[in-house]
N, C-alpha and C. Protein backbone atom coordinates (compact mmCIF):
# COMPACT_ATOMS: atom_id res chain seq x y z
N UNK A 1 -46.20 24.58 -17.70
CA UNK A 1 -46.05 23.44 -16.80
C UNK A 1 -45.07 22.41 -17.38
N UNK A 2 -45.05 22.31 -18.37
CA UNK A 2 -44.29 20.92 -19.15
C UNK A 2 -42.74 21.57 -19.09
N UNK A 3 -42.65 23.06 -19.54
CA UNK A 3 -41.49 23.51 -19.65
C UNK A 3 -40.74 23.65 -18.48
N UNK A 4 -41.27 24.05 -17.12
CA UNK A 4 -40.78 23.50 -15.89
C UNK A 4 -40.56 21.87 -15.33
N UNK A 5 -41.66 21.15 -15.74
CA UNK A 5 -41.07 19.85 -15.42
C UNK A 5 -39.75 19.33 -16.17
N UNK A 6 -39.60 19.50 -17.31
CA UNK A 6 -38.58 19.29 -18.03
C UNK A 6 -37.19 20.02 -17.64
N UNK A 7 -37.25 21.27 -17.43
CA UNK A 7 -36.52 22.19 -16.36
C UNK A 7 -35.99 21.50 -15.34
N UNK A 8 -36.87 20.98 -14.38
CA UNK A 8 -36.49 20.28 -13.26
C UNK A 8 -35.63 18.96 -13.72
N UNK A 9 -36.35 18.25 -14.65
CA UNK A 9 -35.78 16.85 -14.82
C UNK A 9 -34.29 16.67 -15.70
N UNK A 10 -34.41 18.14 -16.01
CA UNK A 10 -32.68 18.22 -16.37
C UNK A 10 -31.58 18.36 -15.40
N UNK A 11 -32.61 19.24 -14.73
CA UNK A 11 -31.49 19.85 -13.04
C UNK A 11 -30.97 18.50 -12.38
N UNK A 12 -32.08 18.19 -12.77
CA UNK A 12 -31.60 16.71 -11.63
C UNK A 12 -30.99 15.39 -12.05
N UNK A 13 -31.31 15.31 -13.77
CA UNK A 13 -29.99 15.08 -14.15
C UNK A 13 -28.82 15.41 -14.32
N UNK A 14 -28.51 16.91 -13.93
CA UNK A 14 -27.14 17.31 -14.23
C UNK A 14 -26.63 17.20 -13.11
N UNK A 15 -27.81 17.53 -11.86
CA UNK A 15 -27.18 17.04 -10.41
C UNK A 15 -26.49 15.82 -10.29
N UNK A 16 -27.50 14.33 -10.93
CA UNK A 16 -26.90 13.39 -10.84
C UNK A 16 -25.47 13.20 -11.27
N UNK A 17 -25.53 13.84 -12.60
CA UNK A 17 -23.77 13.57 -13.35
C UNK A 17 -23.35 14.09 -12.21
N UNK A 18 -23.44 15.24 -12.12
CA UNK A 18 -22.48 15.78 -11.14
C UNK A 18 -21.62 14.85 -9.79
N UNK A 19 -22.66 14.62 -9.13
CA UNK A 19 -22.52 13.55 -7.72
C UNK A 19 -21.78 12.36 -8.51
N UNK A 20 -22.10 11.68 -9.74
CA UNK A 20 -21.55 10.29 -10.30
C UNK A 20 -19.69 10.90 -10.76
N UNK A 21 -19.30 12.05 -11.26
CA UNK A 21 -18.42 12.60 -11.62
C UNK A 21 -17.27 12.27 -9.90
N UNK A 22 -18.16 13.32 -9.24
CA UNK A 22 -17.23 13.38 -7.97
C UNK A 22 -17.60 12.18 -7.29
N UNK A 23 -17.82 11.28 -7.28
CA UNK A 23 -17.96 9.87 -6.96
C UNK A 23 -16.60 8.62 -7.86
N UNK A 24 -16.68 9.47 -8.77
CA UNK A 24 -15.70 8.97 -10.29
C UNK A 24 -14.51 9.25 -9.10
N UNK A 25 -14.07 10.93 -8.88
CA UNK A 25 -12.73 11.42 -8.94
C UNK A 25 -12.62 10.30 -7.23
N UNK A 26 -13.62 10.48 -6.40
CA UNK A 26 -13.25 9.68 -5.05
C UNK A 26 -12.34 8.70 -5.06
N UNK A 27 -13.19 7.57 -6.31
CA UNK A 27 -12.58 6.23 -6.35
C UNK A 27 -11.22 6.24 -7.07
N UNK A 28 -11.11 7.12 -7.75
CA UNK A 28 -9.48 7.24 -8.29
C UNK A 28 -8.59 7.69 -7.41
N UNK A 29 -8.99 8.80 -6.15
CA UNK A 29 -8.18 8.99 -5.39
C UNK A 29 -7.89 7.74 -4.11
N UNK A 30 -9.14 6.98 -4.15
CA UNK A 30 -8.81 6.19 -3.33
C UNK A 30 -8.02 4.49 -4.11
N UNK A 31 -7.79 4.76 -5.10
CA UNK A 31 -7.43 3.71 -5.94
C UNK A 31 -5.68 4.34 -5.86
N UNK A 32 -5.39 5.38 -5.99
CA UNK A 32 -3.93 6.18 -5.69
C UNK A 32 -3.70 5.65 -4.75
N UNK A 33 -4.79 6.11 -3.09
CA UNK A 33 -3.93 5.34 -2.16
C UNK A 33 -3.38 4.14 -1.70
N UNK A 34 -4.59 3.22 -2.42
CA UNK A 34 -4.34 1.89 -2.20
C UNK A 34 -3.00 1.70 -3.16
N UNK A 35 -3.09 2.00 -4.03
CA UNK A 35 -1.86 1.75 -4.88
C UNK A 35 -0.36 2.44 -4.07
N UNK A 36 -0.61 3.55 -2.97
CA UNK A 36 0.77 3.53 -2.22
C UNK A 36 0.87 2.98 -1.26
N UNK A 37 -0.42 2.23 -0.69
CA UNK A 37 0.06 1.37 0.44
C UNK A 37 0.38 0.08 -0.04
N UNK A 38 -0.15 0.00 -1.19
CA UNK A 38 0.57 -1.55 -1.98
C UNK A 38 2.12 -1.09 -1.92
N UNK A 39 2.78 -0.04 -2.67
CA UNK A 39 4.17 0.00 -2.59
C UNK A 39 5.02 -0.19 -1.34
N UNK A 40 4.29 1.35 -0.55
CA UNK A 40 5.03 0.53 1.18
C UNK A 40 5.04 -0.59 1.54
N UNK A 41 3.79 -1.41 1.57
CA UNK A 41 3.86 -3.07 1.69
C UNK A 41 5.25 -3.07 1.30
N UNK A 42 5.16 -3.58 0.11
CA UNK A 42 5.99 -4.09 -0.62
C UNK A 42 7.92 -3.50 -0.19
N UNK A 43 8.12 -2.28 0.37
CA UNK A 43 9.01 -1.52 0.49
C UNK A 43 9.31 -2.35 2.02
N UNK A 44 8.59 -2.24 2.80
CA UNK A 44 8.00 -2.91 4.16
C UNK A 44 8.78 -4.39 4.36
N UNK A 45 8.14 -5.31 3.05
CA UNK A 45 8.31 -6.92 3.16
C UNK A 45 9.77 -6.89 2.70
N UNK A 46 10.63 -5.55 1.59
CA UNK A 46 11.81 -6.04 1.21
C UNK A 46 12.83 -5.50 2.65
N UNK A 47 12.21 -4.39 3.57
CA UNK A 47 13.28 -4.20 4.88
C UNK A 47 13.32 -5.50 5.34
N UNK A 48 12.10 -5.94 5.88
CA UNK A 48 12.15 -7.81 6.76
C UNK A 48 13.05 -8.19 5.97
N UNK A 49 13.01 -8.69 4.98
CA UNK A 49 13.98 -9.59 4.32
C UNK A 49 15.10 -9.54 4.52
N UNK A 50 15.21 -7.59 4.44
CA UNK A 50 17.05 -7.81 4.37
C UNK A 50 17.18 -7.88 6.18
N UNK A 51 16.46 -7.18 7.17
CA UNK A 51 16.35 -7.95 8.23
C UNK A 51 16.39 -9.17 8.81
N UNK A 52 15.84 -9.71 8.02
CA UNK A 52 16.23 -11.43 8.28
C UNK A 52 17.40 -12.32 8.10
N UNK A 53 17.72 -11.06 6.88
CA UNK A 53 19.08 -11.84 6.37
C UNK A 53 19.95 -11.47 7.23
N UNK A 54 20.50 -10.16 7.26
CA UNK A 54 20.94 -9.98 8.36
C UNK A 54 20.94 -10.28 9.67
N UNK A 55 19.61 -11.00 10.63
CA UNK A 55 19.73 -11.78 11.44
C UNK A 55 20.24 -12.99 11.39
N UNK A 56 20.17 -13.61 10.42
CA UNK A 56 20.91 -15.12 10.09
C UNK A 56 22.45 -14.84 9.75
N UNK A 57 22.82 -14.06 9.21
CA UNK A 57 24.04 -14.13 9.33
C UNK A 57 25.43 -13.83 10.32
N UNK A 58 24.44 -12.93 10.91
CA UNK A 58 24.78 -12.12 12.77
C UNK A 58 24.74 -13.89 13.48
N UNK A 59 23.97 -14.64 13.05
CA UNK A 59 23.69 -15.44 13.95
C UNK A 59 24.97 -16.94 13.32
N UNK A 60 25.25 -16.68 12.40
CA UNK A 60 26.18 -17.62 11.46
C UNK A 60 27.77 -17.13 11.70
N UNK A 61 27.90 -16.34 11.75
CA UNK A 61 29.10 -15.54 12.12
C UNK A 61 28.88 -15.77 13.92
N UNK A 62 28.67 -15.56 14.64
CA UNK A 62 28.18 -16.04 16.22
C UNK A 62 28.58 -17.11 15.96
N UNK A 63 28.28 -18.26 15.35
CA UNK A 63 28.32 -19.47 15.57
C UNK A 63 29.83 -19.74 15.00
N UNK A 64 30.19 -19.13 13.85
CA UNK A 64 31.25 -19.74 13.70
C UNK A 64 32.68 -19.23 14.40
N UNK A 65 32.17 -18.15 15.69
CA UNK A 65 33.15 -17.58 16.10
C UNK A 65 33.01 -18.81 17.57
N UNK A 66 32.25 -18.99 17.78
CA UNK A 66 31.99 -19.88 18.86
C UNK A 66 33.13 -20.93 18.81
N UNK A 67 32.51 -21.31 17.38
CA UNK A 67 33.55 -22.69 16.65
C UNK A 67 34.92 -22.50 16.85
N UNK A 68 35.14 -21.20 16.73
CA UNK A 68 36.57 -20.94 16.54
C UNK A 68 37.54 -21.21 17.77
N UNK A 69 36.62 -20.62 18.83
CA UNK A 69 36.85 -20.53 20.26
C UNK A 69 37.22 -21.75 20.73
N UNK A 70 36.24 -23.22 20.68
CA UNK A 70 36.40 -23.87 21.40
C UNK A 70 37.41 -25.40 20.76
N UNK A 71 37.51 -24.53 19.03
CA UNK A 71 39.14 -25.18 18.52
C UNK A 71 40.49 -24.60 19.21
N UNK A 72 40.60 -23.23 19.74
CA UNK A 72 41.50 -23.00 20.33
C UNK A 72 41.88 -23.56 21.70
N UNK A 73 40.80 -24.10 22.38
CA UNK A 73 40.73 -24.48 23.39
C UNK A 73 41.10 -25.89 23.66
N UNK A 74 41.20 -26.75 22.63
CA UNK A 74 41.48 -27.69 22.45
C UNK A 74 42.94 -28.17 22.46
């Protein structure tokens, strides 16, 4: 009897490691992904930027062609 309970209470500690192990590898894989959606972010916020820049200057060049226009007109 003792040698079976002890039997059991190993099983079910090795079960536990087991489940805590692949519980381990989960959070690392889900720590990978977060760590590539941090990069896209980041890949993401530097397109806007150069998007933006590029809208301001589309829009600076516009303006100074405007300028140009209505010195000729003069």
């Amino acid at each position: 009897m003792i040698t079976l309970d002890s039997k059991h209470k190993r099983e079910k500690h090795s079960f536990i490691s087991y489940q805590l192990s692949v519980i381990s590898h989960q959070l690392s894989v889900i720590s990978y992904q977060l760590s590539v959606i941090s990069y896209q972010l980041s890949v993401i916020s530097y397109q806007l930027s150069v998007i933006s820049y590029q809208l301001s200057e589309g829009r600076r060049q516009e303006a100074g062609g405007r300028r140009q226009e209505a010195g000729g007109r003069r």
